[in-house]
Protein backbone atom coordinates (compact mmCIF):
# COMPACT_ATOMS: atom_id res chain seq x y z
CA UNK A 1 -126.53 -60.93 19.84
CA UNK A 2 -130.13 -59.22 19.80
CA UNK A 3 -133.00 -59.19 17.45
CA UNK A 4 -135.02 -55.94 18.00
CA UNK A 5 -138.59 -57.09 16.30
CA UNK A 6 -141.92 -56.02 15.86
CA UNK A 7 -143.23 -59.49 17.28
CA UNK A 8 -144.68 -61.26 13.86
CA UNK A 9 -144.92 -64.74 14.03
CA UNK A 10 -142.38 -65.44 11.48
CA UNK A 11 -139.61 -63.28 12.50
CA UNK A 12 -140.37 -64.77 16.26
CA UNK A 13 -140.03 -68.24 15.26
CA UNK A 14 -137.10 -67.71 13.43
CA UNK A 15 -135.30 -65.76 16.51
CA UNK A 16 -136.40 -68.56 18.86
CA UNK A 17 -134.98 -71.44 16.36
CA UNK A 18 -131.51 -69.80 16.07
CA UNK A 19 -132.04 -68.86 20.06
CA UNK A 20 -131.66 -65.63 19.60
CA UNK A 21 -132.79 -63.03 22.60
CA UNK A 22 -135.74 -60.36 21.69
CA UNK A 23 -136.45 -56.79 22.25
CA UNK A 24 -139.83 -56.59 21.05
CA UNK A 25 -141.82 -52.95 20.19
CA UNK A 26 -145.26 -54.66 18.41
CA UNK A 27 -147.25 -52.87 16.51
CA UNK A 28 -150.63 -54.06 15.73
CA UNK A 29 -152.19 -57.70 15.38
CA UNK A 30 -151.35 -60.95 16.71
CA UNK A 31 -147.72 -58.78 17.78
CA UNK A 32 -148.49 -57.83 21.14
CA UNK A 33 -149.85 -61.14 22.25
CA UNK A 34 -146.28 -62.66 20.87
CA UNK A 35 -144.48 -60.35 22.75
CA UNK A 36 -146.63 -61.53 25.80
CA UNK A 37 -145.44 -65.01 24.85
CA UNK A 38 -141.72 -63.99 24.48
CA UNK A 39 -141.85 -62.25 28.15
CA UNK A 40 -143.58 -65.31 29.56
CA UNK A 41 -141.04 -67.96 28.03
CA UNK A 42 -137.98 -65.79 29.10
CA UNK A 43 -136.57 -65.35 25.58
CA UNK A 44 -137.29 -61.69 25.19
CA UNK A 45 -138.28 -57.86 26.82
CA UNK A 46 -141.37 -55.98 25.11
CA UNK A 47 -141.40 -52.23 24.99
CA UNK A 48 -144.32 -50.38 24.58
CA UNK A 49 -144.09 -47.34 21.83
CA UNK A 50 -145.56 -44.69 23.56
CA UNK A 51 -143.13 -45.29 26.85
CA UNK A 52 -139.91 -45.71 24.43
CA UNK A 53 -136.64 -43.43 25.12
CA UNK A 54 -132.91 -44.05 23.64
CA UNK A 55 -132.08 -44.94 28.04
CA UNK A 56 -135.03 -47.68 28.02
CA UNK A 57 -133.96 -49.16 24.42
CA UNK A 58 -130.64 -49.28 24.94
CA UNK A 59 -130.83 -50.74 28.60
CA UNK A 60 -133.24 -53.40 27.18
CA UNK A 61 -130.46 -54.43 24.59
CA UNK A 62 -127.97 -54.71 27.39
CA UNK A 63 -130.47 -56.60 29.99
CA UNK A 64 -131.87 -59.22 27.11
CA UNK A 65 -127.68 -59.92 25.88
CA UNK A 66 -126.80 -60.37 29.75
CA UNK A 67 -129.57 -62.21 30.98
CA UNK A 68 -130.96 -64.33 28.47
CA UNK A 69 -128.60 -66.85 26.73
């Protein structure tokens, strides 16, 4: 239903391919601009690390299945 990534490039293209909806948390690298890219195409929801709490993971999950088939 959800693929909870850390937004490398592989992992991403795979997801979109099979049109699968992200929750992203990147960590370093090229991640967060993919993230970026997932928010801006509507395909996925970014989290940032230092904001993360089980309410705003588990909300994500729920928003990204509901909203973006």
């Amino acid at each position: 239903k959800v693929f909870i990534t850390h937004c490398g490039g592989l992992g991403v293209q795979e997801a979109m391919y099979h049109e699968t909806p992200m929750v992203g948390l990147p960590m370093f690298g090229d991640q967060s601009k993919n993230g970026q890219n997932l928010e801006i195409a509507g395909i996925g929801k970014i989290l940032q690390w230092n904001e993360l709490s089980v309410n705003l993971l588990t909300d994500s999950i729920d928003d990204v299945i509901s909203n973006l088939k």
